[in-house]
Protein backbone atom coordinates (compact mmCIF):
# COMPACT_ATOMS: atom_id res chain seq x y z
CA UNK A 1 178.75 59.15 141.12
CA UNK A 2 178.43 59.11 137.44
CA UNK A 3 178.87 62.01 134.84
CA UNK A 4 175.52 62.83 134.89
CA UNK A 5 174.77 63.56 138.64
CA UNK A 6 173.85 66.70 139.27
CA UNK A 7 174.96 69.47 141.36
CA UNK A 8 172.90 69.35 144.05
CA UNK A 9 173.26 66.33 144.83
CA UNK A 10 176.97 66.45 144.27
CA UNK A 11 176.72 68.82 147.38
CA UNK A 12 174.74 66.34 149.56
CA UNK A 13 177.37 63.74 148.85
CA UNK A 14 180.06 65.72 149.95
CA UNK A 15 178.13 67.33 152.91
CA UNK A 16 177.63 64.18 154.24
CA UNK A 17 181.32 63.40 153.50
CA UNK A 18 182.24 66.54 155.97
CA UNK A 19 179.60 65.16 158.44
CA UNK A 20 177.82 68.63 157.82
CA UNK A 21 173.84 69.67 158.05
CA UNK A 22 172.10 71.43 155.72
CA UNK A 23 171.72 74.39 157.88
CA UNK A 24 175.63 74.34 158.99
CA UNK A 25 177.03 74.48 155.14
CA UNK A 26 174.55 76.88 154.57
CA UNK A 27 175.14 79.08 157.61
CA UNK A 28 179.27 78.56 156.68
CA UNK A 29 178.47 79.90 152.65
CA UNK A 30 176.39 82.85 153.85
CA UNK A 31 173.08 81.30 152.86
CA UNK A 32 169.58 79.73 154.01
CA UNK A 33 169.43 75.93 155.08
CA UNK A 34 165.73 76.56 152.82
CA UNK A 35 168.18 77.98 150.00
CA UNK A 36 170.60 74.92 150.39
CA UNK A 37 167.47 72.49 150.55
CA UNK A 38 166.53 73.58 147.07
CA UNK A 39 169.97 73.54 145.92
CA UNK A 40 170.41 69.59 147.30
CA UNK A 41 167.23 68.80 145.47
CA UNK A 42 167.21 70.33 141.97
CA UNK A 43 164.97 72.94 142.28
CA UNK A 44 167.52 75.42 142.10
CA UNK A 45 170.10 76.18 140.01
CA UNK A 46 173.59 77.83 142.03
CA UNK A 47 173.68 81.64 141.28
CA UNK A 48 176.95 81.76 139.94
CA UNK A 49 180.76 79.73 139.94
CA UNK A 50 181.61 82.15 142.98
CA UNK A 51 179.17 80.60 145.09
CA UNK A 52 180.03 76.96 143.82
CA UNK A 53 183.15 77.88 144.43
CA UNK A 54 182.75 78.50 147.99
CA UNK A 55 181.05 75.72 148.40
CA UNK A 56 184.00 73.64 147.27
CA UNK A 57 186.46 75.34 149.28
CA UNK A 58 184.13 74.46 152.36
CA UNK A 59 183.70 70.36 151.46
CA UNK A 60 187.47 70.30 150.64
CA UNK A 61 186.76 69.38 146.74
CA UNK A 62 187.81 70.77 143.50
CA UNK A 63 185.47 73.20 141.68
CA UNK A 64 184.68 70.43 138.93
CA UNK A 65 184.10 67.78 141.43
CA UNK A 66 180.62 69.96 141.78
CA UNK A 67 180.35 70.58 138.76
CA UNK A 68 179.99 67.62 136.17
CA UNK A 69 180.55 67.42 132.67
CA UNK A 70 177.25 67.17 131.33
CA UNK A 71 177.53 68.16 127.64
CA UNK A 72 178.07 65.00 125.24
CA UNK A 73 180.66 64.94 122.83
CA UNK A 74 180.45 66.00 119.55
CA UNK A 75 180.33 62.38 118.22
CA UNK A 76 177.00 61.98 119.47
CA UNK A 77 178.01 59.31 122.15
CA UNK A 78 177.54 59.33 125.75
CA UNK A 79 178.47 61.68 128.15
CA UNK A 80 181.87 59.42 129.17
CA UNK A 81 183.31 59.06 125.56
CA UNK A 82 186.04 61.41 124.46
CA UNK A 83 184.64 63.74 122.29
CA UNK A 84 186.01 62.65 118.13
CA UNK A 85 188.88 63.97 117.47
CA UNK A 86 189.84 65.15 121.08
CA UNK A 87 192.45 62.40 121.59
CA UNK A 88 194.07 63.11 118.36
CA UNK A 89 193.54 66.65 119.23
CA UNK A 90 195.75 65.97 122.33
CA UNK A 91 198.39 64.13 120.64
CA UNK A 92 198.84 66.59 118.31
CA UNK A 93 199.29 69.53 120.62
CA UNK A 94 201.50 67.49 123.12
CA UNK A 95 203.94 66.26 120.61
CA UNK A 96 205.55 69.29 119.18
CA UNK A 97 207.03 67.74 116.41
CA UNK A 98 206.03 68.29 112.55
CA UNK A 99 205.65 65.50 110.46
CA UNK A 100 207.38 64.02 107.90
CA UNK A 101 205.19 65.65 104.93
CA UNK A 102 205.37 68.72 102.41
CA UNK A 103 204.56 72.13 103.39
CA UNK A 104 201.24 73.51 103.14
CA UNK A 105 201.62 77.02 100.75
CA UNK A 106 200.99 80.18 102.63
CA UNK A 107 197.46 80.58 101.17
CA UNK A 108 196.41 76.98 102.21
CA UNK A 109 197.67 77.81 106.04
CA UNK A 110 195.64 81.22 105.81
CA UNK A 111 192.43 79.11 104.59
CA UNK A 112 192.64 76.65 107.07
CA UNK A 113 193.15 79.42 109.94
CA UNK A 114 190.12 81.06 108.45
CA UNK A 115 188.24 77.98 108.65
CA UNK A 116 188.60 76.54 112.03
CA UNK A 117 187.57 79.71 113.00
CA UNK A 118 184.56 79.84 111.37
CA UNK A 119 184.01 76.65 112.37
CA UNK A 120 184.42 77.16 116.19
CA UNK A 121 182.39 80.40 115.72
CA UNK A 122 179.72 78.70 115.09
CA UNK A 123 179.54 76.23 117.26
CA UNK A 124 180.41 73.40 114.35
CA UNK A 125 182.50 71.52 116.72
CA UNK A 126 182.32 68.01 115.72
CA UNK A 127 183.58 69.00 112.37
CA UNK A 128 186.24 71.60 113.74
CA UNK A 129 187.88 68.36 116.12
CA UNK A 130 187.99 66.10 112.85
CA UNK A 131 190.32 68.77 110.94
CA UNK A 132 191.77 70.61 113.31
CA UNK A 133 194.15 68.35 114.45
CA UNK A 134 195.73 68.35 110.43
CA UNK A 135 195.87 72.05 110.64
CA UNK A 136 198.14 72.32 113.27
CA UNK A 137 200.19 69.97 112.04
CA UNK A 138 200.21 71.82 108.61
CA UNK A 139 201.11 74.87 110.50
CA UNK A 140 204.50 72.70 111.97
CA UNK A 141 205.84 71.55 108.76
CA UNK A 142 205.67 75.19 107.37
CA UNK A 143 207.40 76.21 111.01
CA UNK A 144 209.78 73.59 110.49
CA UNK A 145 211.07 74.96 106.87
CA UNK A 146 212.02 78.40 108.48
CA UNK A 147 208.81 80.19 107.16
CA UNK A 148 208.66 83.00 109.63
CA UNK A 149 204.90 83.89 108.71
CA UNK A 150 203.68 80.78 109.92
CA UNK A 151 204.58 81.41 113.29
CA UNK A 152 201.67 83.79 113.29
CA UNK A 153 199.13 80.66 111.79
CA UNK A 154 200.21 78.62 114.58
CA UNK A 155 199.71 80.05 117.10
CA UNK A 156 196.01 81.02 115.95
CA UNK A 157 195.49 77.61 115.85
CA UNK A 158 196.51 76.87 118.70
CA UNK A 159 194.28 79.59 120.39
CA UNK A 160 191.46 77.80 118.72
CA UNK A 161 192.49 74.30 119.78
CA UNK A 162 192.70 76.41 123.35
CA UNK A 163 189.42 77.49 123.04
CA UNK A 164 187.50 74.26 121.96
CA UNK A 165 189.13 71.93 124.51
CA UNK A 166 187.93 74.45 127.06
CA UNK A 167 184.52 74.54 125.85
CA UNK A 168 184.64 70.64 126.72
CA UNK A 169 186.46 71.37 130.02
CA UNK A 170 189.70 69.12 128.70
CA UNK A 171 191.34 71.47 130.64
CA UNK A 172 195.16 70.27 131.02
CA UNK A 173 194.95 70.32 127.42
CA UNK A 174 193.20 73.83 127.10
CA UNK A 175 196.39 75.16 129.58
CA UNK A 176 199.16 73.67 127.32
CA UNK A 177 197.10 74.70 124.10
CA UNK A 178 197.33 78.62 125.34
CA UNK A 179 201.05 78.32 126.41
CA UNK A 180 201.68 76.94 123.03
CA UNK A 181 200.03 79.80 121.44
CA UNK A 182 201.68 82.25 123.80
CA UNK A 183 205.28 80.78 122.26
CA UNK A 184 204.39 80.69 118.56
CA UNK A 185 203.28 84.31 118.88
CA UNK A 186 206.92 85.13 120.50
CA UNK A 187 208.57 82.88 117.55
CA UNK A 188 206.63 85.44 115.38
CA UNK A 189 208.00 88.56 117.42
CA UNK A 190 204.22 90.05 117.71
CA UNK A 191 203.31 91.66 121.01
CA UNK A 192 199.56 91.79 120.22
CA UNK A 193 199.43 88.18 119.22
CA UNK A 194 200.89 87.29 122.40
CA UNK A 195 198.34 89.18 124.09
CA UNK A 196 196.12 87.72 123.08
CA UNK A 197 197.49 83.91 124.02
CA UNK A 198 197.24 85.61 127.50
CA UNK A 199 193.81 86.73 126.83
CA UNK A 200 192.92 83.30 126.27
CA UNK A 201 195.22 81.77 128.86
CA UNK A 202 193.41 83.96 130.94
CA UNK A 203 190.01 82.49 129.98
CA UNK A 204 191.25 79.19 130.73
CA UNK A 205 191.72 80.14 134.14
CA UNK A 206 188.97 81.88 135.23
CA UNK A 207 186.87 78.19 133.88
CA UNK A 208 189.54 76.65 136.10
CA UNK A 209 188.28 79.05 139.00
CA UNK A 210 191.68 81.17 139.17
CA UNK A 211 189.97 84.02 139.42
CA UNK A 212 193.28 86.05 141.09
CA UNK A 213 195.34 84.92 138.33
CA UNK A 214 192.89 85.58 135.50
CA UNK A 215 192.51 89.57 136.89
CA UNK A 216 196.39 90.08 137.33
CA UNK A 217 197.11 88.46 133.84
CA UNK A 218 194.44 90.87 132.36
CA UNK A 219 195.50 93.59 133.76
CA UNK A 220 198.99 93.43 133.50
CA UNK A 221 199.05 92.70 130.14
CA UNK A 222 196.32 96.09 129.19
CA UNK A 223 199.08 97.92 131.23
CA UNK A 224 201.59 96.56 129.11
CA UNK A 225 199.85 97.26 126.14
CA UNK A 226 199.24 100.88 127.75
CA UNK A 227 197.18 102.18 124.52
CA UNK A 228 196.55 105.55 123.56
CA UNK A 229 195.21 107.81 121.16
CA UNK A 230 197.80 106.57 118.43
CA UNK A 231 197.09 103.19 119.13
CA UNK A 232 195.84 100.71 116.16
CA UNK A 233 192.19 99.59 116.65
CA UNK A 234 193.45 95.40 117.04
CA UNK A 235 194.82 97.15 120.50
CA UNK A 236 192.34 98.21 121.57
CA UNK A 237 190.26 95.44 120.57
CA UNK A 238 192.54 93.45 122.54
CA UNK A 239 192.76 95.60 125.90
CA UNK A 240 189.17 95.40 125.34
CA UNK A 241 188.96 91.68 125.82
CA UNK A 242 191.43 91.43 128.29
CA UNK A 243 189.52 94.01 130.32
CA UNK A 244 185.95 92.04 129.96
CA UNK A 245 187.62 88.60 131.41
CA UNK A 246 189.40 91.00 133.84
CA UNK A 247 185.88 92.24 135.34
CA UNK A 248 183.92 88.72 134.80
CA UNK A 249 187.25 87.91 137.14
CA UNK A 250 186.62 90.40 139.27
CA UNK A 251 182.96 89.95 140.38
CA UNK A 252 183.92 86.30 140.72
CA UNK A 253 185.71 87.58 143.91
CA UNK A 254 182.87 89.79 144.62
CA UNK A 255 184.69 92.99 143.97
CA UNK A 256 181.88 94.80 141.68
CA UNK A 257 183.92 98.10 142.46
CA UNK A 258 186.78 96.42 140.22
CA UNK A 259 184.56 94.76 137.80
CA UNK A 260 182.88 97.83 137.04
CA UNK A 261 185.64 99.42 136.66
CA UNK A 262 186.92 97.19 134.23
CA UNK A 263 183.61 97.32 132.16
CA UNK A 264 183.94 100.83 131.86
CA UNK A 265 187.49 100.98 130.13
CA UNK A 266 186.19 98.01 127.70
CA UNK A 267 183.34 100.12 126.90
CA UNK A 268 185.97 103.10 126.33
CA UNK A 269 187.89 100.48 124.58
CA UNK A 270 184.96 100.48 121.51
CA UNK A 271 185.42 103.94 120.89
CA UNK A 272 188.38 103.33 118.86
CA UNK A 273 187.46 100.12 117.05
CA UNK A 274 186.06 98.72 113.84
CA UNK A 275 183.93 96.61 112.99
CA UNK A 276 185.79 94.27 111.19
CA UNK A 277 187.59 91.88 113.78
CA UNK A 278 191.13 92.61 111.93
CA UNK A 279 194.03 90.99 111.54
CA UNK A 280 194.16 89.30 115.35
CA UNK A 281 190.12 88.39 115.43
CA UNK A 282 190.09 90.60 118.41
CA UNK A 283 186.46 92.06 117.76
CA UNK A 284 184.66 93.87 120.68
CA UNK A 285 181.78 95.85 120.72
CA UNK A 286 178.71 97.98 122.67
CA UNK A 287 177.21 94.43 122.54
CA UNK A 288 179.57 92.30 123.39
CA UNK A 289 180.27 95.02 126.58
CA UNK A 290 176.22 94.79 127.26
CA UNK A 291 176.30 91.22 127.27
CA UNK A 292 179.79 91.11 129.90
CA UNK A 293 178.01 93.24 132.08
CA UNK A 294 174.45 91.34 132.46
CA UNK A 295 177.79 88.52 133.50
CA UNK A 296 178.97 90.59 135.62
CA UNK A 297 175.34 91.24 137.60
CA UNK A 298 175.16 87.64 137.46
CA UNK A 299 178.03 86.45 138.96
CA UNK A 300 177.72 89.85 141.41
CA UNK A 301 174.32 88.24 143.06
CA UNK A 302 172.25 91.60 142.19
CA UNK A 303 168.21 91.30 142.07
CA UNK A 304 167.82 89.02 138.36
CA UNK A 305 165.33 90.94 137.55
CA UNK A 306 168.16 93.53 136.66
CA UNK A 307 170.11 91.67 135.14
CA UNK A 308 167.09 91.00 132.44
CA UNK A 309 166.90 94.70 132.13
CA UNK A 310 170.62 94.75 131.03
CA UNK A 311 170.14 92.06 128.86
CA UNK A 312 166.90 93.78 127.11
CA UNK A 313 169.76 96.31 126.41
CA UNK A 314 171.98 94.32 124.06
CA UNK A 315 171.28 94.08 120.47
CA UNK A 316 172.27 90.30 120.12
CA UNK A 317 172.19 90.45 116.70
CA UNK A 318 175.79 92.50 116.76
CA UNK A 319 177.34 89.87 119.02
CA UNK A 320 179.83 88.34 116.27
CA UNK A 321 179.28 84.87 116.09
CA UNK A 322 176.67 81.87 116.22
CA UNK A 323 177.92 80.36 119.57
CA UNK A 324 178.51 84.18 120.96
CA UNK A 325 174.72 84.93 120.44
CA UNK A 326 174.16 81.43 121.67
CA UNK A 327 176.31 81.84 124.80
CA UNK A 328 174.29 85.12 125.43
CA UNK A 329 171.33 84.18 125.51
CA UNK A 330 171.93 81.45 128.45
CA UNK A 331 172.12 84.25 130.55
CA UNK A 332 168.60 85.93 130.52
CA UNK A 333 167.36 82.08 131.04
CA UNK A 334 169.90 81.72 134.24
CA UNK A 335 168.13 84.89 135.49
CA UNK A 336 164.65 83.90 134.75
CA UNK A 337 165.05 80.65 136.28
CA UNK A 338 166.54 82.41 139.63
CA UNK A 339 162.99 83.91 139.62
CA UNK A 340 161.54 80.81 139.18
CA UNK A 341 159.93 81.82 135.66
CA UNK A 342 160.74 78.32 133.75
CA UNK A 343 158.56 79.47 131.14
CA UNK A 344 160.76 82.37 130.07
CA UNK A 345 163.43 80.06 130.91
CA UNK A 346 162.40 77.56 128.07
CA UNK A 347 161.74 80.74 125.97
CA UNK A 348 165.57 81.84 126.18
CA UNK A 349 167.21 78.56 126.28
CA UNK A 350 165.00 78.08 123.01
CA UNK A 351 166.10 81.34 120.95
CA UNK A 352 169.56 80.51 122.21
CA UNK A 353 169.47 76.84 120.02
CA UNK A 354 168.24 79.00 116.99
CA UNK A 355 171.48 80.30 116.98
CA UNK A 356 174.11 77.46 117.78
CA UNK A 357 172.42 74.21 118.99
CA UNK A 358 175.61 72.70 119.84
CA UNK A 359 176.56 75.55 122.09
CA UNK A 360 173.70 74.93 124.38
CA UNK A 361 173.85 71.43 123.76
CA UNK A 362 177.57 71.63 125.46
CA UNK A 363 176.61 73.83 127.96
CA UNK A 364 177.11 72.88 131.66
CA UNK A 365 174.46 75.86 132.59
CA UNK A 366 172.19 75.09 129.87
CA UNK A 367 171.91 71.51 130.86
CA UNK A 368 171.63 72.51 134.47
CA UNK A 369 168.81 74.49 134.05
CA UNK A 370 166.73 72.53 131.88
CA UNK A 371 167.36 70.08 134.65
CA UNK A 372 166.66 72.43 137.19
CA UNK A 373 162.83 72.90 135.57
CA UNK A 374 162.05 69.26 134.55
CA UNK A 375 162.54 68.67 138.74
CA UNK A 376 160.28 71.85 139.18
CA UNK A 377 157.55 71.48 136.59
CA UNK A 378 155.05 69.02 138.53
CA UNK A 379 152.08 68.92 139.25
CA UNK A 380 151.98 71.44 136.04
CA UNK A 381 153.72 71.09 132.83
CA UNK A 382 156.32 73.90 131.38
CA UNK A 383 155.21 74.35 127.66
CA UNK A 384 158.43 73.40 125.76
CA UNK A 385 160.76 71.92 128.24
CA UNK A 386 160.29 68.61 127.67
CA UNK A 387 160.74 68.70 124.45
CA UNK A 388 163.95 70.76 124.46
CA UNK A 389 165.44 68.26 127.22
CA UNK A 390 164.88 65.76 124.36
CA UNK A 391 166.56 67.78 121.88
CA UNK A 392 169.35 68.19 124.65
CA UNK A 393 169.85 64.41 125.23
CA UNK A 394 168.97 65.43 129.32
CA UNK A 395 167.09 62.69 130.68
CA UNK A 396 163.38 64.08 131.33
């Protein structure tokens, strides 16, 4: 199998590698052999990574051996090239040595932290793997000349260099990218900053499918935090976040008791926040809480239908960023295509490239679903999706 097989048939493959029916993985994942059918044959899309995740752990096979990496890299090649800048990227954060060269000044390191995170915000990721790589290198000669402050830089930079190689599921080095950031931030003798390495760590994990991990992290860390009324609002940004990937961890092992529990202290989290992401980027909102929770009914299996309700509920326009608003609006088109509504489906996917067409075009679950609906569409046409598979590079 190639890059680009799909997940169904990923399934059939190792089915028949178990020497299993349809009806007898189905009957061992708590589903229909009709359900399974549709799976096998692309005309429908797995409700959520808990369920894909089950079926893995039946066939014997990672996570990502059912799921393949279907998003091209950023330089535009095909879907087996590293993306630009990823194996520099990798060198970079592996070798933790500076190099030989002057040190940046403090304002230059602040501009360049400010940067890549605009740039990874937005979804500009084939220019954020071109310069990021210099960045963090910047950030190591300053390190290396005893400047305490930089400390801090690096080990934003190395959340960000986290972050992207995750959204391209380089995973081993999304893992050593967090732990890096975890150690700058105790170099720089700043709790918060080091919760929020383990905030990302944490995210890291639950795309790796450690969903037990991800929840004990989280919550450890909020009750090491333990904020209260005196507490600055960057806290409580940050027990915010850790308390969203806590719950999104939680319904993952289909403990919606948890997850909503853990929804409901991010949403008490807001309460005492600003608006302004402050000094940690830790920014959490009523939206961003809205958009967790339609997640959450995702990943919990409830009707889709209310999990569109939810999302009618969040204002998408607060979500921070580009590739945020993006991200968000992949879910309301997972849920319409559950009901088999590819029409809405095109609709969402469609306001979700007005915001970051990168995002979607990197998307695993984007891709999936536009896949899904180009298997579905005949005899009859679905206005639109042809033409965004195109603009997708998914083979119509």
């Amino acid at each position: 199998m190639d890059n680009d097989t799909p997940v169904g048939q990923r399934i059939a493959y190792y089915r028949h590698q178990r020497e299993l029916s349809q009806a007898e993985l189905a009957q061992l994942v708590g589903r229909s052999a009709s359900w399974l059918q549709k799976v096998e044959y692309g005309e429908r899309v797995v409700e959520n990574i808990r369920v894909l995740q089950l079926l893995a752990n039946v066939l014997k096979v990672s996570l990502w051996d059912l799921m393949p990496t279907l998003g091209l890299p950023p330089n535009g090649g095909t879907p087996l090239d590293a993306p630009k800048g990823m194996r520099e990227l990798t060198r970079v954060v592996s070798v933790n040595q500076p190099p030989d060269r002057e040190p940046p000044t403090g304002g230059q390191l602040q501009g360049a932290v400010a940067e890549a995170r605009r740039l990874n915000a937005g979804g500009f990721y084939d220019a954020l793997a071109i310069v990021l790589p210099s960045m963090i290198e910047d950030a190591r000669v300053a390190v290396a000349q005893r400047d305490a402050d930089s400390w801090w830089t690096l080990s934003l930079l190395y959340q960000v260099a986290s972050d992207f190689a995750c959204t391209f599921r380089e995973f081993p080095l999304a893992l050593l990218a967090a732990e890096r950031a975890i150690s700058a931030a105790d170099q720089a003798d700043d709790e918060l900053l080091l919760r929020m390495g383990q905030c990302l760590l944490a995210s890291v994990w639950l795309a790796e499918g450690w969903t037990d991990a991800a929840a004990s992290l989280c919550s450890n860390a909020v009750d090491g935090l333990g904020p209260d009324g005196a507490s600055s609002p960057d806290m409580w940004s940050i027990c915010g976040l850790l308390n969203l990937n806590a719950a999104v961890a939680s319904a993952r092992t289909n403990d919606a008791s948890g997850a909503r529990g853990f929804l409901e202290d991010a949403r008490a989290a807001t309460e005492h926040v600003t608006p302004a992401a402050g000094r940690y980027w830790a920014r959490i909102g009523v939206a961003n809480v809205g958009a967790h929770e339609v997640s959450v009914a995702l990943e919990l299996e409830e009707d889709p239908h209310a999990a569109l309700v939810l999302a009618g509920r969040v204002d998408v326009s607060e979500l921070q960023t580009p590739a945020r608003r993006a991200g968000f609006c992949i879910y309301p088109a997972r849920a319409h295509s559950l009901r088999g509504n590819d029409d809405a489906m095109v609709i969402a996917l469609r306001e979700a490239t007005r915001h970051s067409l990168q995002t979607v075009r990197y998307s695993v679950q984007a891709r999936e679903l536009v896949q899904v609906g180009l298997r579905r569409q005949k005899p009859c046409r679905v206005p639109g999706l042809n033409e965004l598979a195109e603009e997708l590079s998914v083979a119509v």
